[in-house]
Protein backbone atom coordinates (compact mmCIF):
# COMPACT_ATOMS: atom_id res chain seq x y z
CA UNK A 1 49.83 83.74 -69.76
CA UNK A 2 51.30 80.77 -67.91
CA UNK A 3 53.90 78.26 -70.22
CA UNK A 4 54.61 74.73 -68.89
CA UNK A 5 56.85 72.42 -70.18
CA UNK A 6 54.60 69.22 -70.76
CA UNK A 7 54.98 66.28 -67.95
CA UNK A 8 52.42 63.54 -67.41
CA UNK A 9 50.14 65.21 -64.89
CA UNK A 10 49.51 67.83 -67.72
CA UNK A 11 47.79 65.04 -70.02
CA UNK A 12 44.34 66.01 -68.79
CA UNK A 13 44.96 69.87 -69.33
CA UNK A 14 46.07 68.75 -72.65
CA UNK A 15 42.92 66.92 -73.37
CA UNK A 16 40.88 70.19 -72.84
CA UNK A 17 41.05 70.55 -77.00
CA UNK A 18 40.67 67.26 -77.90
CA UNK A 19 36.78 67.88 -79.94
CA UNK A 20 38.54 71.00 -81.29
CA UNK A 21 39.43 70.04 -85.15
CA UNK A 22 42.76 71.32 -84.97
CA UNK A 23 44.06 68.95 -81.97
CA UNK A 24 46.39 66.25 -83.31
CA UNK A 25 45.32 63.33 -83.73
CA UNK A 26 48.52 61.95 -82.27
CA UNK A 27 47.77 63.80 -78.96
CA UNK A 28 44.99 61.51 -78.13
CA UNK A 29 47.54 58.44 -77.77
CA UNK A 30 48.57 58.71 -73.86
CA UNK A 31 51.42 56.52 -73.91
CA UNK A 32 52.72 58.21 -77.08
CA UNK A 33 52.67 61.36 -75.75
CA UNK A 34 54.67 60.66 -72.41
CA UNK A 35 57.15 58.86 -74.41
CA UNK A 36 57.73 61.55 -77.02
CA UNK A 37 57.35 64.55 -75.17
CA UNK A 38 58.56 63.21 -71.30
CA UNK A 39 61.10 60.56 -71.50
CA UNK A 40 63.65 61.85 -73.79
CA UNK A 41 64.49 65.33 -76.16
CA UNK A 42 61.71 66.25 -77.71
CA UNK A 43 59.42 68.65 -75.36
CA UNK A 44 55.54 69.83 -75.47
CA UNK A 45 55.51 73.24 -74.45
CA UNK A 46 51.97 74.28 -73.46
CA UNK A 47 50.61 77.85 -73.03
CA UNK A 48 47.99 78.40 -71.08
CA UNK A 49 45.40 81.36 -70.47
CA UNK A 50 43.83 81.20 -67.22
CA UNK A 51 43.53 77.80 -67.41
CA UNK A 52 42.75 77.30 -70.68
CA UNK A 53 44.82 75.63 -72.97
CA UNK A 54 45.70 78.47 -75.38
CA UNK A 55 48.09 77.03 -77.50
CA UNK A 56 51.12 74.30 -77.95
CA UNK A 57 53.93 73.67 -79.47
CA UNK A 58 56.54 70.46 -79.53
CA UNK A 59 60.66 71.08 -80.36
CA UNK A 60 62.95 68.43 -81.16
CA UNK A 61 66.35 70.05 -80.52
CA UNK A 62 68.25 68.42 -83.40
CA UNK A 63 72.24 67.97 -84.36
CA UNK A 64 73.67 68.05 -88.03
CA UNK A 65 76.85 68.56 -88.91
CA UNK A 66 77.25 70.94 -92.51
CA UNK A 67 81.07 70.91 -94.30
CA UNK A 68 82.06 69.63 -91.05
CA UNK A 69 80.55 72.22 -88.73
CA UNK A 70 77.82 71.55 -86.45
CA UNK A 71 74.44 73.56 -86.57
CA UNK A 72 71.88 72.60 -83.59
CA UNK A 73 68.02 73.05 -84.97
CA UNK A 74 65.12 73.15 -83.73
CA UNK A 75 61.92 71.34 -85.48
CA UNK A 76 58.39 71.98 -84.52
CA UNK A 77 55.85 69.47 -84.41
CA UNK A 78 52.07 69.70 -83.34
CA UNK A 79 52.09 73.33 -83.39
CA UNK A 80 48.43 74.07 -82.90
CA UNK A 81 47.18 77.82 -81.41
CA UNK A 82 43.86 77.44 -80.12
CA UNK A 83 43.24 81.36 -79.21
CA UNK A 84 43.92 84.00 -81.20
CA UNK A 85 47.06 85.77 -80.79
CA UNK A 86 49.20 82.65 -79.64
CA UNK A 87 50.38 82.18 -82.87
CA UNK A 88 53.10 85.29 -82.54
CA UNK A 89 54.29 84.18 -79.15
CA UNK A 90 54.72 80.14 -80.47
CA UNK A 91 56.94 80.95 -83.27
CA UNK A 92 59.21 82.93 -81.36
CA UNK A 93 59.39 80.26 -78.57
CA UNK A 94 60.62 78.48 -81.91
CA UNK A 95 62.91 80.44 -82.76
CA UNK A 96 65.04 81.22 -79.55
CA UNK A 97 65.17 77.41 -79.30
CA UNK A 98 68.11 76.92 -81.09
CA UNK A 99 70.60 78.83 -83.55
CA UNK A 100 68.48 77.13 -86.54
CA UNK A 101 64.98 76.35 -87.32
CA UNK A 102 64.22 72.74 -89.69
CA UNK A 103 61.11 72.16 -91.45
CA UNK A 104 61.22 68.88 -93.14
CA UNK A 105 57.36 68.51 -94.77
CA UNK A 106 54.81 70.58 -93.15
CA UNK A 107 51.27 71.66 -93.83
CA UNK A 108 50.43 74.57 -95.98
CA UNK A 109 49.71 76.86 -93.05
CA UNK A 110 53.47 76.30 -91.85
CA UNK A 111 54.93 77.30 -94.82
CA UNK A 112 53.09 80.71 -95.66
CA UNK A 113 54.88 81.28 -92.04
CA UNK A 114 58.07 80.34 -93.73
CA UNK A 115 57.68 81.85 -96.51
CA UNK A 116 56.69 85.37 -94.96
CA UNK A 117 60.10 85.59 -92.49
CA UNK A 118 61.79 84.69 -96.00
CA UNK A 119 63.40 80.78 -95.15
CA UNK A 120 65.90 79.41 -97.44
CA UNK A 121 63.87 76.26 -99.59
CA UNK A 122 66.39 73.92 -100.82
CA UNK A 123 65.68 71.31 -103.81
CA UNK A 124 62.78 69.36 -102.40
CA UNK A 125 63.86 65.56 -101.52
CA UNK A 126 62.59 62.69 -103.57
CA UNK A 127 60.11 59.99 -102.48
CA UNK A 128 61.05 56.53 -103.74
CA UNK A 129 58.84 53.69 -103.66
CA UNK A 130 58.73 50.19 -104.58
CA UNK A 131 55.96 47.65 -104.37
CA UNK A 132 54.05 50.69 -104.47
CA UNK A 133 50.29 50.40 -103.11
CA UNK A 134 47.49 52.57 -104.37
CA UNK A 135 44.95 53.32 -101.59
CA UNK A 136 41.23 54.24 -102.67
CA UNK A 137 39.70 57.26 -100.78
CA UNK A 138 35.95 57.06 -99.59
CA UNK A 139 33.85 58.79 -102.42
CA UNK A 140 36.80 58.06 -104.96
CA UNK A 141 35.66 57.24 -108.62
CA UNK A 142 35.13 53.82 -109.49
CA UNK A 143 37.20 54.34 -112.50
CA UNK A 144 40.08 55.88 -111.24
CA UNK A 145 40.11 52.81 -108.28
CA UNK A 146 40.09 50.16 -111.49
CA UNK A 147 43.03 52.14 -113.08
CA UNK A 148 45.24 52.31 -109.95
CA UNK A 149 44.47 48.52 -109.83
CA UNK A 150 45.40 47.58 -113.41
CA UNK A 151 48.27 49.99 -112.59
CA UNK A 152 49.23 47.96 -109.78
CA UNK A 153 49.28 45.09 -111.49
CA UNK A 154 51.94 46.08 -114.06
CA UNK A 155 54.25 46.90 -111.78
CA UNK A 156 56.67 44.42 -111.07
CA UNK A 157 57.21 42.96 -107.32
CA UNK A 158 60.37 43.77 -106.18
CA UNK A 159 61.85 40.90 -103.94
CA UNK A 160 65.53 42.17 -102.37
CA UNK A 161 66.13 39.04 -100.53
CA UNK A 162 66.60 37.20 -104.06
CA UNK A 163 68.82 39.81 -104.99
CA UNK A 164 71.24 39.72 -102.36
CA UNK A 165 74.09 38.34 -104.06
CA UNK A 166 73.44 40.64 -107.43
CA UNK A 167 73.55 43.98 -104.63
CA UNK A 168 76.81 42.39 -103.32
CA UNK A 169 78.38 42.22 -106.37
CA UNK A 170 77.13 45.37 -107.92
CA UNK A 171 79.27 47.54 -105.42
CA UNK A 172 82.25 44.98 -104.96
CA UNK A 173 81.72 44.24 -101.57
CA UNK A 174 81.24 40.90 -100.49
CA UNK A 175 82.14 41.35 -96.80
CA UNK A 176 79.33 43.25 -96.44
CA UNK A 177 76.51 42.46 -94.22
CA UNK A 178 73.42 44.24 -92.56
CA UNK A 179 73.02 42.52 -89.46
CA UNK A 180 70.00 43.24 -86.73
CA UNK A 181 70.73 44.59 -83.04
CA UNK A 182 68.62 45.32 -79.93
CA UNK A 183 69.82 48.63 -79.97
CA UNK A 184 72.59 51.09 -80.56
CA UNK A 185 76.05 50.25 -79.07
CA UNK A 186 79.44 52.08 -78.73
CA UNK A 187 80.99 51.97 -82.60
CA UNK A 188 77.90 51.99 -84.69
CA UNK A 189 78.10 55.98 -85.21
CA UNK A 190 80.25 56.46 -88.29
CA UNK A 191 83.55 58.72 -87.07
CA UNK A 192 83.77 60.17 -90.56
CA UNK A 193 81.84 60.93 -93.41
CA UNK A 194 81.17 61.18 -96.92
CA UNK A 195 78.28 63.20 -96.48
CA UNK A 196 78.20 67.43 -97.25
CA UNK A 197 75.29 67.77 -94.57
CA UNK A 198 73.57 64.84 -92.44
CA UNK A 199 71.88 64.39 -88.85
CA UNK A 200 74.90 63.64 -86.03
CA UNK A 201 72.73 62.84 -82.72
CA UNK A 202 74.14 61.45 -80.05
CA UNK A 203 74.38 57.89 -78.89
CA UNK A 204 71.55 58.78 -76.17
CA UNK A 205 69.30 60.72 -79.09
CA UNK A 206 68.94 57.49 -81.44
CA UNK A 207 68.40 55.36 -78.18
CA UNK A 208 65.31 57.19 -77.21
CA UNK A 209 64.38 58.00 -80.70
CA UNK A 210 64.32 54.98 -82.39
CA UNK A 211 63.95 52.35 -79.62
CA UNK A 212 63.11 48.87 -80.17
CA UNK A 213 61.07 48.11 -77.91
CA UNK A 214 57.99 50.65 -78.05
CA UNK A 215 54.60 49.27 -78.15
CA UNK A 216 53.31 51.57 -80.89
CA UNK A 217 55.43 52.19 -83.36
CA UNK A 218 58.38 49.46 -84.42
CA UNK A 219 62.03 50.25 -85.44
CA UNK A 220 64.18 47.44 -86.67
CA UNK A 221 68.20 48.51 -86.03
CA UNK A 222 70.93 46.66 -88.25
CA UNK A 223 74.17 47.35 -88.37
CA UNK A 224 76.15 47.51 -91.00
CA UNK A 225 79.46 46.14 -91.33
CA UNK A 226 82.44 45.68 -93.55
CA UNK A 227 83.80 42.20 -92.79
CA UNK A 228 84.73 43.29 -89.09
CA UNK A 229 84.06 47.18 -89.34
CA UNK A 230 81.24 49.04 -88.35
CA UNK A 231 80.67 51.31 -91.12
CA UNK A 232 77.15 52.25 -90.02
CA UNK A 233 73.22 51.57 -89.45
CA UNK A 234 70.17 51.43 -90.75
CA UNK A 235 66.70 52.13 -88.76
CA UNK A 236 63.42 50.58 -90.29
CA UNK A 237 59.81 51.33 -89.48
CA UNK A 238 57.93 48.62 -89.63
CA UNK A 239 54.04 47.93 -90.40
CA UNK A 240 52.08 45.09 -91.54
CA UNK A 241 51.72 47.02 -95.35
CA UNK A 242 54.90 49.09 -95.60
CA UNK A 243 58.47 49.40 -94.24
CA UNK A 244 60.05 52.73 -94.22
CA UNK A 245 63.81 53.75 -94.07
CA UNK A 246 63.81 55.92 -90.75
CA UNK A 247 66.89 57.06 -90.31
CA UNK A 248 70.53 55.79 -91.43
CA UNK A 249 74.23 56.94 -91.76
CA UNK A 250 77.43 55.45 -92.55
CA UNK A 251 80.85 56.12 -93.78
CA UNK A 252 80.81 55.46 -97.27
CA UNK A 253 77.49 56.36 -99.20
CA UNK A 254 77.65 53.25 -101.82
CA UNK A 255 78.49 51.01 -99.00
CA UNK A 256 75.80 52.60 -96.70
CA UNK A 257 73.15 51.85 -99.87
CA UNK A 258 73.87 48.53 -100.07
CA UNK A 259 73.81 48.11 -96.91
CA UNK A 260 69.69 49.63 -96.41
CA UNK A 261 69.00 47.18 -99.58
CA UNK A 262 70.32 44.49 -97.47
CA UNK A 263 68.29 45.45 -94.34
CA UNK A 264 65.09 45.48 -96.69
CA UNK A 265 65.77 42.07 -98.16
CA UNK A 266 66.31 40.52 -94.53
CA UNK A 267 63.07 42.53 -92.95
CA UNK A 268 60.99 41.31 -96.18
CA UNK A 269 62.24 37.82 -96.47
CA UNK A 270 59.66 35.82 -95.30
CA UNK A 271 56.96 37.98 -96.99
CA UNK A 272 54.22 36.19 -98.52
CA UNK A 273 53.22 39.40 -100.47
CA UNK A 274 55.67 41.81 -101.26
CA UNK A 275 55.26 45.02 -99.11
CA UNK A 276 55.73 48.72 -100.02
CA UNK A 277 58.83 49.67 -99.40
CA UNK A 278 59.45 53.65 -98.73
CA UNK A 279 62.72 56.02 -98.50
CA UNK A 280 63.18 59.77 -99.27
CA UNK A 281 67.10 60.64 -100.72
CA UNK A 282 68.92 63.41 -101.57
CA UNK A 283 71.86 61.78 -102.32
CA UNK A 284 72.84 61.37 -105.93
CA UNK A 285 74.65 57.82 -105.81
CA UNK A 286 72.56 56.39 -103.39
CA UNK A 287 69.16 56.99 -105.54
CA UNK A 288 70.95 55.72 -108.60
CA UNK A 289 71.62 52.36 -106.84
CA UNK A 290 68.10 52.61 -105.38
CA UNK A 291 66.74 52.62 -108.91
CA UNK A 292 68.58 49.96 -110.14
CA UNK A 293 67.63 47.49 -107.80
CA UNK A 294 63.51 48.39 -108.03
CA UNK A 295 62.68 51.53 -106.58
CA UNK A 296 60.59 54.09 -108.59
CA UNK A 297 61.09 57.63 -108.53
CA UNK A 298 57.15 58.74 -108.62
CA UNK A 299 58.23 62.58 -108.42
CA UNK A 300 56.79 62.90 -105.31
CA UNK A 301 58.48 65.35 -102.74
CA UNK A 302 58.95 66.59 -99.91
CA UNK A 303 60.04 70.04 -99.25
CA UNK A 304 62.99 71.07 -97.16
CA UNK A 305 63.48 74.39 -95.52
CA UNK A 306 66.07 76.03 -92.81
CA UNK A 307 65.24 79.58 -91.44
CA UNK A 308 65.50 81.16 -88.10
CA UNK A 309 65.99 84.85 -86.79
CA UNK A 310 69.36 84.82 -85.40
CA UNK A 311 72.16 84.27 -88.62
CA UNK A 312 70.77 83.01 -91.97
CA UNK A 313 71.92 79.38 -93.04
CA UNK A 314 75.18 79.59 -94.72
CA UNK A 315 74.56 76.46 -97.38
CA UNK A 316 74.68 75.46 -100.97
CA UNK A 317 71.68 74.89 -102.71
CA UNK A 318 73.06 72.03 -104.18
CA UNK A 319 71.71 68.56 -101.97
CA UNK A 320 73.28 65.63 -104.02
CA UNK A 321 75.54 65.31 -101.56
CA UNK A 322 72.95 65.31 -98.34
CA UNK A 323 72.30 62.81 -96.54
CA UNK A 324 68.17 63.18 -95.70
CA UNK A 325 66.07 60.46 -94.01
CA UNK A 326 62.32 60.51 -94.05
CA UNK A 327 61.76 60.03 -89.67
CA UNK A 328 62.96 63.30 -88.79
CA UNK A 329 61.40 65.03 -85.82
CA UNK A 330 58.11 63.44 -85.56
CA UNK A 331 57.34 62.75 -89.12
CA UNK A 332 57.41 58.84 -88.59
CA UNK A 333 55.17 58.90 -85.45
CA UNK A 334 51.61 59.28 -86.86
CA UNK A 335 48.22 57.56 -86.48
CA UNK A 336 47.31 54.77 -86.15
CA UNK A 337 49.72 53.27 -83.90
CA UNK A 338 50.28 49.70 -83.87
CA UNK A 339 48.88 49.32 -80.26
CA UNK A 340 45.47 50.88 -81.27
């Protein structure tokens, strides 16, 4: 059994599965691949069987920071074993990755692995949604499509950008503005915070990660500031129907709310139809201010789990005071891409 680490003269080995039903889908975008997996911290390792591709398996090598103390995860992504027997020898490349092991999501499959080696589930995090579209699978009934339209229609259309001054006021903070960068600079990462347990990558991490400039996939950066102080960002995903909250942090969780709802209203602005908007929280005051200003909690979730085999994860059940974005590892970065 050989194991490479994935560079871009391995795309073609790589393509050896593509009519296989298990190869991601996400695989089959070249430039998407070399980025993820070749130009920053995330790595494709690849095992291979006498020149067959046997197996692979991707690791983002992740930094949070619990009651002040760091923890280094790993999370998988595209974890596919094409032979049999593979699977044994991918989840313990896994696990010797780092101290930790993050599963944030994940299909069925992954998590009777979890379950088995006994990983700690926490309180799975809430989806909320506003503007919420209701898409109509081929072969769907016709009457369920009417009722998800009439549904649809009774919603009201929530328009932040008319609402700045009422968010504003709500938390006392006039001085408060969520403004948009090129990128991340020196001072946007919050030196304290309010928050039990939260990502902490570095500077370089959240460069590569959530760049501005990629051609298939778009992140919108503001930063957030308190008259003159940074007191931290915001990362958007942007598509023509929806805009998710990526990734954010900041020194104060009210202020750090306000200051998303103020990225939203700027992004949406100009919007001729309202679009969806999308965030998963934890966080107790931050979903109640979420709520008040037109998000719906639809009691969808997503579930949450920390395992590995070298020390169990020393943690509190209790997540209201987490701080848990949806674009974790790779779960933003999904067909289609906006190049295709």
């Amino acid at each position: 059994m050989e194991f490479l680490t994935y560079n871009p003269d391995h795309y073609e080995l790589l393509l050896q599965k593509r009519e296989d039903p298990r190869f991601p889908s996400a695989l089959g975008h070249r430039a998407f691949v070399n980025w993820y997996y070749a130009s920053g911290h995330c790595r494709l390792h690849l095992f291979v069987d006498h020149g067959e591709l046997a197996g692979i398996i991707g690791l983002d090598i992740m930094d949070f920071v619990y009651d002040g103390q760091p923890m280094r995860m790993a999370a998988a992504n595209n974890h596919v074993a094409f032979l049999p027997g593979i699977g044994g020898l991918q989840f313990l490349y896994w696990m010797k990755a780092a101290p930790h092991a993050l599963v944030f999501g994940g299909s069925e499959d992954t998590h009777e692995v979890m379950r088995k080696n006994g990983w700690r589930y926490f309180p799975p995090v809430p989806l909320l949604l506003a503007n919420r579209r209701f898409g109509n699978p081929a072969g769907e009934p016709a009457w369920r499509s009417l009722a998800k339209r009439a549904l649809g229609g009774l919603l009201p259309s929530v328009r932040l950008a008319a609402r700045r001054e009422a968010i504003l006021r709500r938390q006392a903070c006039p001085d408060l503005t969520a403004r948009e960068e090129s990128g991340f600079r020196e001072g946007m990462l919050p030196a304290t915070s309010p928050f039990r347990f939260r990502f902490a990558p570095t500077l370089a991490y959240l460069r590569w990660r959530y760049a501005t400039d990629l051609p298939f996939v778009r992140y919108r950066l503001f930063g957030i500031r308190d008259g003159n102080v940074d007191i931290g960002y915001v990362v958007l995903k942007e598509t023509p129907e929806r805009i998710w909250v990526s990734q954010c942090d900041g020194t104060d969780a009210s202020l750090l709310a306000c200051g998303v709802l103020l990225a939203l209203a700027e992004v949406t602005r100009d919007d001729p139809r309202p679009r969806e908007l999308c965030l998963y929280t934890a966080h107790e005051a931050m979903r109640a201010l979420f709520l008040r200003f037109g998000f719906i909690d639809w009691r969808l979730t997503r579930p949450l789990v920390i395992g590995g085999l070298r020390q169990p994860a020393a943690m509190e059940d209790d997540t209201r005071q987490w701080l848990v974005n949806f674009d974790w590892n790779d779960n933003g970065l999904r067909r289609p891409f906006l190049d295709e």
